[in-house]
N, C-alpha and C. Protein backbone atom coordinates (compact mmCIF):
# COMPACT_ATOMS: atom_id res chain seq x y z
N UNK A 1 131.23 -122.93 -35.17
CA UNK A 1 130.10 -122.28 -35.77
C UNK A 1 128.98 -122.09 -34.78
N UNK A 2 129.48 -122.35 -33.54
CA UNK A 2 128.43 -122.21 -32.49
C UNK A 2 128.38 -121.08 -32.03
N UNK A 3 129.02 -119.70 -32.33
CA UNK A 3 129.06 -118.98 -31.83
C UNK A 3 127.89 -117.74 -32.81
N UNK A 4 127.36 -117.01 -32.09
CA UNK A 4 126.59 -116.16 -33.09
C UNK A 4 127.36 -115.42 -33.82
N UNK A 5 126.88 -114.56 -35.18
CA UNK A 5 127.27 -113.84 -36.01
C UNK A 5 127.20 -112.44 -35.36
N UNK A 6 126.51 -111.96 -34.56
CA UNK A 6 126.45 -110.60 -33.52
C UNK A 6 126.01 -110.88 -32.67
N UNK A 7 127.09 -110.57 -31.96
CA UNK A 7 126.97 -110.69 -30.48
C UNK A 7 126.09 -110.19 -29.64
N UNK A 8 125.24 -110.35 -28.72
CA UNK A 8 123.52 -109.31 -28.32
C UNK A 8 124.24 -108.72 -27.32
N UNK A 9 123.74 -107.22 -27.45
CA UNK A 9 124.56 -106.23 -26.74
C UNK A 9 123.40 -105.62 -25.81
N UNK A 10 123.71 -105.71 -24.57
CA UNK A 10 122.80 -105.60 -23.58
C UNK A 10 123.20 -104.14 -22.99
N UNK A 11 122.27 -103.63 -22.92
CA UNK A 11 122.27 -101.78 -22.58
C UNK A 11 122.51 -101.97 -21.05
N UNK A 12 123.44 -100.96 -20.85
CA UNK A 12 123.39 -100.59 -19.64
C UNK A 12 122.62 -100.26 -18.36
N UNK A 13 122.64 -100.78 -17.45
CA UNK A 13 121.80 -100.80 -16.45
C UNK A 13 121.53 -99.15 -15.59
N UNK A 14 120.62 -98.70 -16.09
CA UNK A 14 120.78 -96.83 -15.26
C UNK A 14 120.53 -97.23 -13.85
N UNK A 15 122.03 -96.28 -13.20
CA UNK A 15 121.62 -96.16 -11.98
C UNK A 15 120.58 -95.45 -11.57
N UNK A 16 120.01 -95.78 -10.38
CA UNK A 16 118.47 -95.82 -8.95
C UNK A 16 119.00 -94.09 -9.64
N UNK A 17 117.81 -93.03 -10.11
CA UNK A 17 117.86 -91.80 -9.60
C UNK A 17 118.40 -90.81 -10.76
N UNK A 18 118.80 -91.88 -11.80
CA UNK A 18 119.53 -91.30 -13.12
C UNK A 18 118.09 -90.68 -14.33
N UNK A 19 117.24 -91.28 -14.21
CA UNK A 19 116.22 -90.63 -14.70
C UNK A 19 115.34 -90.10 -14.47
N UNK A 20 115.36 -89.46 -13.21
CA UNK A 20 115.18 -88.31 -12.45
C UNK A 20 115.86 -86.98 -12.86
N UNK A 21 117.12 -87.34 -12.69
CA UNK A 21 118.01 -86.26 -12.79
C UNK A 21 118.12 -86.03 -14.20
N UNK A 22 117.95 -87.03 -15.36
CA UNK A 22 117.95 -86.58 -16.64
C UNK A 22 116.70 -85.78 -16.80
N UNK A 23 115.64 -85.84 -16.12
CA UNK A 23 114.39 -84.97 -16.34
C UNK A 23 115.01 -83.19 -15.88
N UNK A 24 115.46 -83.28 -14.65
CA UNK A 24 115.54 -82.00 -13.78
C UNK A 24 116.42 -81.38 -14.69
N UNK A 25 117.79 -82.15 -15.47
CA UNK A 25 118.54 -81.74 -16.50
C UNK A 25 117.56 -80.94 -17.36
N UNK A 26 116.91 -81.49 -18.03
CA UNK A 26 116.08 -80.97 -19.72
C UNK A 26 114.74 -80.35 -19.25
N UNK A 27 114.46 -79.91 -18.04
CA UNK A 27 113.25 -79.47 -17.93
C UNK A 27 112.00 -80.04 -17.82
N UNK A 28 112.28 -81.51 -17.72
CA UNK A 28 110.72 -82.15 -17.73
C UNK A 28 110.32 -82.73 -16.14
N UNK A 29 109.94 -81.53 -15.45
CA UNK A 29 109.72 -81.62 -14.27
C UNK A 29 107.97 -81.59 -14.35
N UNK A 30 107.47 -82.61 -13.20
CA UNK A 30 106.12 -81.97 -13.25
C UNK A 30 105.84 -80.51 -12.79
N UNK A 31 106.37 -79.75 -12.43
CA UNK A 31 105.71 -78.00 -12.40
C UNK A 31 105.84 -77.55 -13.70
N UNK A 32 107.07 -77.88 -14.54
CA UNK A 32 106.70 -77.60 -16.34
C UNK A 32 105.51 -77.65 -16.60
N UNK A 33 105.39 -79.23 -16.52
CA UNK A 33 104.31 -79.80 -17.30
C UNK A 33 103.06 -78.75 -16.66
N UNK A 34 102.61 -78.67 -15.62
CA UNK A 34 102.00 -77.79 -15.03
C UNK A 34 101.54 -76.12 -15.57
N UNK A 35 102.79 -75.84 -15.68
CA UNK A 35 103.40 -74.65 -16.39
C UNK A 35 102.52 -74.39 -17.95
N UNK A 36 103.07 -75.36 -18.26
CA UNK A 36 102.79 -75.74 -20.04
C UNK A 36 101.67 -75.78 -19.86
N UNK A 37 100.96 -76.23 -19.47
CA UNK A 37 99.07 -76.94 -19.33
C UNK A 37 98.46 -75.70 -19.06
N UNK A 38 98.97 -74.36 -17.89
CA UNK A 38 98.03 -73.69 -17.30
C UNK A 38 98.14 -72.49 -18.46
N UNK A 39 99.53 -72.62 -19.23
CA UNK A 39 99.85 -71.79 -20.43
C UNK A 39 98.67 -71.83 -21.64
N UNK A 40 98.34 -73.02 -22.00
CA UNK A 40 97.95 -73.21 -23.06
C UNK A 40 96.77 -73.04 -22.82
N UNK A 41 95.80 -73.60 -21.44
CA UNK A 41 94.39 -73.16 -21.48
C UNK A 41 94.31 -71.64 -21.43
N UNK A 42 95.16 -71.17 -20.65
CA UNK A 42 95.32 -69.58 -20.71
C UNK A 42 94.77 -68.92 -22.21
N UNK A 43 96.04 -69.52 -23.25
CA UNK A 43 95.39 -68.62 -24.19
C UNK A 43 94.70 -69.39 -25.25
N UNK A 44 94.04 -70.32 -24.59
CA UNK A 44 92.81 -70.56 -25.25
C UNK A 44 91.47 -69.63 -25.11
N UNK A 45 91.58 -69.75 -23.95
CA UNK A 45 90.72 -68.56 -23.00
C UNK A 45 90.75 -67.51 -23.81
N UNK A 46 91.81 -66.67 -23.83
CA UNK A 46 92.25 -65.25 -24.20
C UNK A 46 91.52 -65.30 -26.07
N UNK A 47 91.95 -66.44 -27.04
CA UNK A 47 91.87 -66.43 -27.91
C UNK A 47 89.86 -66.32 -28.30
N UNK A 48 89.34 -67.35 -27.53
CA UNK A 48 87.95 -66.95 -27.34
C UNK A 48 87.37 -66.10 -26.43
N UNK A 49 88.11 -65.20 -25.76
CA UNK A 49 87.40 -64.03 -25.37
C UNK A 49 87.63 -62.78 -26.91
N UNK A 50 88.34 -63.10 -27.18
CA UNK A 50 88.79 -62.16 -28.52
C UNK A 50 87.62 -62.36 -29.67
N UNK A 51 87.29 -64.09 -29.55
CA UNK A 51 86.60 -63.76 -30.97
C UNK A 51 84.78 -63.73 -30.30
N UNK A 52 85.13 -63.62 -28.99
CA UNK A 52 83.59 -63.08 -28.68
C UNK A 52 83.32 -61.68 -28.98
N UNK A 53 84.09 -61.19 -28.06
CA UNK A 53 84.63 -59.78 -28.28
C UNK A 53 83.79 -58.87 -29.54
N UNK A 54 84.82 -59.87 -30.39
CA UNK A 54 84.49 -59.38 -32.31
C UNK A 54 83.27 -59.66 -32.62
N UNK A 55 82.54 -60.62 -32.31
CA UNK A 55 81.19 -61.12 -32.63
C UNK A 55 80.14 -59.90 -32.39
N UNK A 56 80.39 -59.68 -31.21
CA UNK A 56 79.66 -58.47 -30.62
C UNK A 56 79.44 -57.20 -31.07
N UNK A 57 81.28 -56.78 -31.22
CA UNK A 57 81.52 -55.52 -31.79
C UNK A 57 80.70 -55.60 -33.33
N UNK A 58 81.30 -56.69 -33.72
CA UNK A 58 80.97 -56.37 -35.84
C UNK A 58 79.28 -56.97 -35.71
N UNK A 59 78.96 -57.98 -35.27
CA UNK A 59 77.29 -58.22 -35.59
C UNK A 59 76.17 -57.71 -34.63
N UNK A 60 76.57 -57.55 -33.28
CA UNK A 60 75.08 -57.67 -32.04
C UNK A 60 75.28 -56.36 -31.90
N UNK A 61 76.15 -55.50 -31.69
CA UNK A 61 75.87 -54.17 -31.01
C UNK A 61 75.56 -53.16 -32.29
N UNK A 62 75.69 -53.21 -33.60
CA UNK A 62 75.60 -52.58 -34.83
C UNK A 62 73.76 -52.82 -34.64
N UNK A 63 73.17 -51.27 -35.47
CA UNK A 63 71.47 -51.77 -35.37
C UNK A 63 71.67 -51.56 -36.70
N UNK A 64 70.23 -52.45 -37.53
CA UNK A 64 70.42 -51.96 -39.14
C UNK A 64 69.08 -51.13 -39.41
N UNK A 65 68.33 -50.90 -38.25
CA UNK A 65 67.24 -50.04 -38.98
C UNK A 65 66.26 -50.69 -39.72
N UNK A 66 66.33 -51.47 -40.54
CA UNK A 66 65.72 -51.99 -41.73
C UNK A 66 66.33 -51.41 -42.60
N UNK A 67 66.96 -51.45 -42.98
CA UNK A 67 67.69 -49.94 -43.35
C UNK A 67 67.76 -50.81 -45.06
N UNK A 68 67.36 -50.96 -46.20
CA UNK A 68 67.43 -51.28 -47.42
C UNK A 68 67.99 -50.44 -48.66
N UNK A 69 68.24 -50.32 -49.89
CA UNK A 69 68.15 -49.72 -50.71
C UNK A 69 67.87 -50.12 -52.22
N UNK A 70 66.93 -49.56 -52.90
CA UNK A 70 67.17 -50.97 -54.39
C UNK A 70 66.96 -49.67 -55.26
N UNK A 71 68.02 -49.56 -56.59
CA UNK A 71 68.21 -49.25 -57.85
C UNK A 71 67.31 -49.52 -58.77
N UNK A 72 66.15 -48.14 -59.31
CA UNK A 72 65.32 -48.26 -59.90
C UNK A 72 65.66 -48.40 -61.25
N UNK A 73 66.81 -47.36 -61.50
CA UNK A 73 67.56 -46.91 -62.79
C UNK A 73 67.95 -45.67 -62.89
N UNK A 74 68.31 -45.09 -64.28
CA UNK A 74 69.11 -43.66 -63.99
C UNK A 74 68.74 -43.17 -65.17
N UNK A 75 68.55 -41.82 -65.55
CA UNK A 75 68.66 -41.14 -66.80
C UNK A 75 69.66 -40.30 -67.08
N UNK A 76 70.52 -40.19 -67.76
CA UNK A 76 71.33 -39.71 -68.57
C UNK A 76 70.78 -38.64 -69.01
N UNK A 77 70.88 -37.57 -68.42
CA UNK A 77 70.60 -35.97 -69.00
C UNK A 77 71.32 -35.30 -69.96
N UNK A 78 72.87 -35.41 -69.45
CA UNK A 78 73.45 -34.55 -70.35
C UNK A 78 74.88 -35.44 -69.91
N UNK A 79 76.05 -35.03 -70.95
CA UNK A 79 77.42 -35.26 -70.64
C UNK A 79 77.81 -34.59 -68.91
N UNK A 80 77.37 -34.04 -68.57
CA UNK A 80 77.74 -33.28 -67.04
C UNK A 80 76.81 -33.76 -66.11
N UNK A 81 75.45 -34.46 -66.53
CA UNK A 81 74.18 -34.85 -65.22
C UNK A 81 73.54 -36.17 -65.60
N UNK A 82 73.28 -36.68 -64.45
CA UNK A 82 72.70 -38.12 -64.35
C UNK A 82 71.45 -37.84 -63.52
N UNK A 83 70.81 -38.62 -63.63
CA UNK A 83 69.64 -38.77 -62.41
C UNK A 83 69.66 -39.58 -62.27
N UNK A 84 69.63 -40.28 -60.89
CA UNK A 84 69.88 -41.79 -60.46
C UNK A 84 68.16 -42.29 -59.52
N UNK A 85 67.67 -42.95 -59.92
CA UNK A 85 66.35 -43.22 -59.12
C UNK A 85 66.50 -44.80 -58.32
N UNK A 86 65.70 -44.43 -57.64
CA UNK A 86 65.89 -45.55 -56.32
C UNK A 86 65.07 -45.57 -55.54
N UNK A 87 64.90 -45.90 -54.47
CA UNK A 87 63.82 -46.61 -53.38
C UNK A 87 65.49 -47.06 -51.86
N UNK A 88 64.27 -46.24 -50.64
CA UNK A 88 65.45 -46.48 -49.55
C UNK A 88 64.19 -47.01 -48.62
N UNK A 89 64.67 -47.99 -48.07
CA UNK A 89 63.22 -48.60 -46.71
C UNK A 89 64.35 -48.24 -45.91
N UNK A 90 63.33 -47.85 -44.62
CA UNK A 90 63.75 -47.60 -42.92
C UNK A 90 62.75 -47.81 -42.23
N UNK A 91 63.28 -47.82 -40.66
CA UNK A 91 62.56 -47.98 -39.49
C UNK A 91 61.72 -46.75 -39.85
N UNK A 92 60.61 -46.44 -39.95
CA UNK A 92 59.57 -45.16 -39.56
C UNK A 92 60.14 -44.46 -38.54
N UNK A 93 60.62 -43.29 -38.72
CA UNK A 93 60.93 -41.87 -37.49
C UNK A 93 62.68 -42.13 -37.88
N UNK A 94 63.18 -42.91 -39.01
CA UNK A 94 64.73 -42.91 -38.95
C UNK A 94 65.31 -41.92 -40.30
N UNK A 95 65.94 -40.72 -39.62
CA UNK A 95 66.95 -40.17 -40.58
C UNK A 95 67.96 -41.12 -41.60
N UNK A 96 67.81 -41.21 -42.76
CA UNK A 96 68.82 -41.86 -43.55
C UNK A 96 69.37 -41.13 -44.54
N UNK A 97 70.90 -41.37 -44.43
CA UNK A 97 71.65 -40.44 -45.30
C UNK A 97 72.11 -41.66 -46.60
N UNK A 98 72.31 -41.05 -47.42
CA UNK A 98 72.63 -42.62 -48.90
C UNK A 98 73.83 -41.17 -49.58
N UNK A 99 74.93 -42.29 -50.02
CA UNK A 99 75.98 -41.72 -51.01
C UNK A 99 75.35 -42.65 -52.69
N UNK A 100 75.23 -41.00 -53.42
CA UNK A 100 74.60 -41.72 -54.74
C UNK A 100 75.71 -41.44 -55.60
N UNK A 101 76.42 -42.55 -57.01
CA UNK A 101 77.47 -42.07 -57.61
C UNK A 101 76.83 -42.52 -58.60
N UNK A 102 77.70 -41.83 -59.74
CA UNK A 102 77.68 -42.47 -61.30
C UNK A 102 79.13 -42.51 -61.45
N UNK A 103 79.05 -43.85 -62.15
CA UNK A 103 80.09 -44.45 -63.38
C UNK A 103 80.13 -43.67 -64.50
N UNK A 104 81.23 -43.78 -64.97
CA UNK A 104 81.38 -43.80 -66.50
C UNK A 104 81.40 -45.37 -67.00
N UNK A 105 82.38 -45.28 -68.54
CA UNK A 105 82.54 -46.74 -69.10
C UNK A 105 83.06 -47.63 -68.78
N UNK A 106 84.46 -47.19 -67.78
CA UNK A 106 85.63 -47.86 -67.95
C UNK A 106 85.25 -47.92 -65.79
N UNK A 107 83.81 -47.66 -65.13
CA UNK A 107 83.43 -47.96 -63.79
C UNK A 107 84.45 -46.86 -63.52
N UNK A 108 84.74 -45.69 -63.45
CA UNK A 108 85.21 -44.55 -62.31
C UNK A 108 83.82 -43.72 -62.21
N UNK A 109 84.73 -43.74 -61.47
CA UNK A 109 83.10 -42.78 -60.35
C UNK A 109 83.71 -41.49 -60.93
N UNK A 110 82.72 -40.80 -61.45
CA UNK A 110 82.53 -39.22 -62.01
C UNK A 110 81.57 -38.35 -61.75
N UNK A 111 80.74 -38.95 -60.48
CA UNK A 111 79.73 -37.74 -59.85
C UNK A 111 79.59 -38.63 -58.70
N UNK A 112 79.20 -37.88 -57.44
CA UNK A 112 78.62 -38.40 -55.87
C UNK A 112 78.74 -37.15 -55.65
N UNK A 113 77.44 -37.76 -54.99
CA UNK A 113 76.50 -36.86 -53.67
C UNK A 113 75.71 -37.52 -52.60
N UNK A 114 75.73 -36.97 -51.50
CA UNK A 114 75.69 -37.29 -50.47
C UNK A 114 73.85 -37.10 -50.25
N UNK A 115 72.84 -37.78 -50.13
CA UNK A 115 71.78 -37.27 -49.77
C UNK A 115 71.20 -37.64 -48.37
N UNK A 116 70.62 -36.56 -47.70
CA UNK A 116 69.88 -37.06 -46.51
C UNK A 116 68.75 -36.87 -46.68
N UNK A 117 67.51 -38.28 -46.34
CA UNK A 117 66.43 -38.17 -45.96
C UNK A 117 65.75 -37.84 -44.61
N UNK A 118 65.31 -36.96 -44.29
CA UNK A 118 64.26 -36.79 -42.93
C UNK A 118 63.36 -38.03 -42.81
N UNK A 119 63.82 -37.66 -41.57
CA UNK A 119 63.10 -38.89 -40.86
C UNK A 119 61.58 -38.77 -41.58
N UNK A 120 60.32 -39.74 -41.66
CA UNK A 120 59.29 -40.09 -41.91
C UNK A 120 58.36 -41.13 -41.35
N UNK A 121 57.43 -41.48 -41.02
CA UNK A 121 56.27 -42.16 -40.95
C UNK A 121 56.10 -43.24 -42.53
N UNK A 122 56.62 -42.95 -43.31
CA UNK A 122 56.86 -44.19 -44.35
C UNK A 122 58.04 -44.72 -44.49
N UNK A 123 57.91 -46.43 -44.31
CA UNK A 123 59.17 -47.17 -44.54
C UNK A 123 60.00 -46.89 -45.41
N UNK A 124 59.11 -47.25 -47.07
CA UNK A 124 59.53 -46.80 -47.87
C UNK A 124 59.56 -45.50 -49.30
N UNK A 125 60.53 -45.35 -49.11
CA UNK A 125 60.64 -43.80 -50.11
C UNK A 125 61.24 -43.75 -51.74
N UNK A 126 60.37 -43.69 -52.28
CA UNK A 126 61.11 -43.56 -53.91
C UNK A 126 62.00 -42.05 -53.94
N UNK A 127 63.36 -41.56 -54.40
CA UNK A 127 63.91 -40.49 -54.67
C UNK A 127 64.52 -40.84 -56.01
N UNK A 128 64.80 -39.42 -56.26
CA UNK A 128 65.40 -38.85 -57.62
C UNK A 128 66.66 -38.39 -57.24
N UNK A 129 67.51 -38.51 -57.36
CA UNK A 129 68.59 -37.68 -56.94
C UNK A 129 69.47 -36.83 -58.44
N UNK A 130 69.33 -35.80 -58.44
CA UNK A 130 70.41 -35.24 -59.84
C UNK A 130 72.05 -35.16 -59.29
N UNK A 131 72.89 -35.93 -60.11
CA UNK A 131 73.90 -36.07 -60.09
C UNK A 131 74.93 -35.49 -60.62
N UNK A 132 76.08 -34.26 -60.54
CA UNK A 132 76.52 -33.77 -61.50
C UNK A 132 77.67 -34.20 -61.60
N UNK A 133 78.58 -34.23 -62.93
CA UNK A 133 79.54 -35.43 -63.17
C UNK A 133 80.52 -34.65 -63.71
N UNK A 134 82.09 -35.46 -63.72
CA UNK A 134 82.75 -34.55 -64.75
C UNK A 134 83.14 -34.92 -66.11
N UNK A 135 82.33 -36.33 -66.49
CA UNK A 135 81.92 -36.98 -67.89
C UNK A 135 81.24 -37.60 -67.92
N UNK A 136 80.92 -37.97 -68.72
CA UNK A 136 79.00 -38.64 -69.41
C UNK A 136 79.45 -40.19 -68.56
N UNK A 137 78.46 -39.95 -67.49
CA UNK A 137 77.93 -41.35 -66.91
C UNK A 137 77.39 -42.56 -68.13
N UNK A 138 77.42 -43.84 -67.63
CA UNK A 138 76.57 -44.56 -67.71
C UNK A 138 75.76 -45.60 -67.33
N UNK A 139 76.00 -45.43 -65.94
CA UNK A 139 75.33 -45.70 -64.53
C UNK A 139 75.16 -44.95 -63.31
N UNK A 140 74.05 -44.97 -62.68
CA UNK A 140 74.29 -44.82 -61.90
C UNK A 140 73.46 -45.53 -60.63
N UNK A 141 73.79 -45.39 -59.51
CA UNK A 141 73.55 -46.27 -58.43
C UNK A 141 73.51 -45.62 -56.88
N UNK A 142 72.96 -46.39 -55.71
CA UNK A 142 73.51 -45.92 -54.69
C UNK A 142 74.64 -46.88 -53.67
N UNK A 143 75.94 -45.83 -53.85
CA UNK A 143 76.92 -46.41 -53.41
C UNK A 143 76.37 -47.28 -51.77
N UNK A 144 75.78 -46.75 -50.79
CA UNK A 144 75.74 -46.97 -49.56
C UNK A 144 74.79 -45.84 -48.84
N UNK A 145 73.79 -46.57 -47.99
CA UNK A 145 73.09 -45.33 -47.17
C UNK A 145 73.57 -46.27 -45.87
N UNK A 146 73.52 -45.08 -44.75
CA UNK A 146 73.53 -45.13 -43.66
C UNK A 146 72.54 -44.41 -42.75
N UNK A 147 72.70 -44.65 -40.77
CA UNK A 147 71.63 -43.99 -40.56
C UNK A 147 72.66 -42.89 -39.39
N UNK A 148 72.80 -41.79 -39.68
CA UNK A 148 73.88 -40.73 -39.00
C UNK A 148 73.72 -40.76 -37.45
C-alpha cells in the first residue's frame, strides 16, 4: 500500500531551441508582434482622423446666420388656402429663403411654398405667407428656412 494511487507524470523536458521554433512555426515572432502594434495604432489614427474630419464638416465649417424661425399661427381661408404666419430672425444684410407647408388631419402635407426674404437691416421679420392646398389644411407651419 506504499505505492501511490497515480503515479506523478512528469512532462517532458523541451529540447534547447524547441520554443523558438514553435514560435517561428505559428507566427509569434517579434516583427509580428511589431507588425500587429504598428497595425493597430495605424488605424486608430485613421479612425480619429475620420471623426475629426466629420466634426468639422457637420458642426465648424456650416455658418447658421442666426438664422431662427417661430410659428405665430395660421388661418384657414378656404378648403384650397391657408395663411401661415410666422417670424424669421437673421444676421442683418442675410437673404433667407423658408419652405412653408400645411397639413391636413391625418399630417400630409397638402400645400408648400417656397419663400425668399431679401436681405434687410432688421433681424427680425414677421411674414404672412398664403398657401394654396389641394384640401382643407389644418396647420400650418414653416417646414425649414435656409440661407441660399
Amino acid at each position: 500500500m506504499s505505492e501511490p494511487l497515480h503515479p506523478t507524470v512528469t512532462a517532458p523536458t523541451a529540447a534547447p531551441g524547441t520554443a523558438a521554433s514553435l514560435d517561428d512555426r505559428y507566427g509569434r515572432t517579434p516583427d509580428r508582434r511589431r507588425r500587429s502594434r504598428l497595425f493597430g495604432i495605424v488605424a486608430a489614427i485613421a479612425v480619429v482622423l475620420v471623426f475629426v474630419a466629420w466634426v468639422v464638416w457637420a458642426g465648424l465649417d456650416q455658418e447658421s446666420h442666426g438664422l431662427d424661425n417661430t410659428e405665430l399661427g395660421y388661418t384657414v381661408v378656404s378648403d384650397h388656402r391657408t395663411v401661415v404666419h410666422s417670424q424669421v430672425s437673421a444676421d442683418p444684410g442675410t437673404e433667407v429663403r423658408c419652405a412653408v407647408q400645411v397639413l391636413d388631419k391625418s399630417y400630409s402635407i397638402v400645400g408648400w411654398k417656397e419663400v425668399t426674404l431679401p436681405a434687410s437691416e432688421q433681424r427680425t421679420r414677421s411674414i404672412s405667407t398664403a398657401v394654396n392646398t389641394t384640401t382643407r389644411g389644418v396647420t400650418g407651419l414653416i417646414h425649414d428656412c435656409w440661407v441660399p
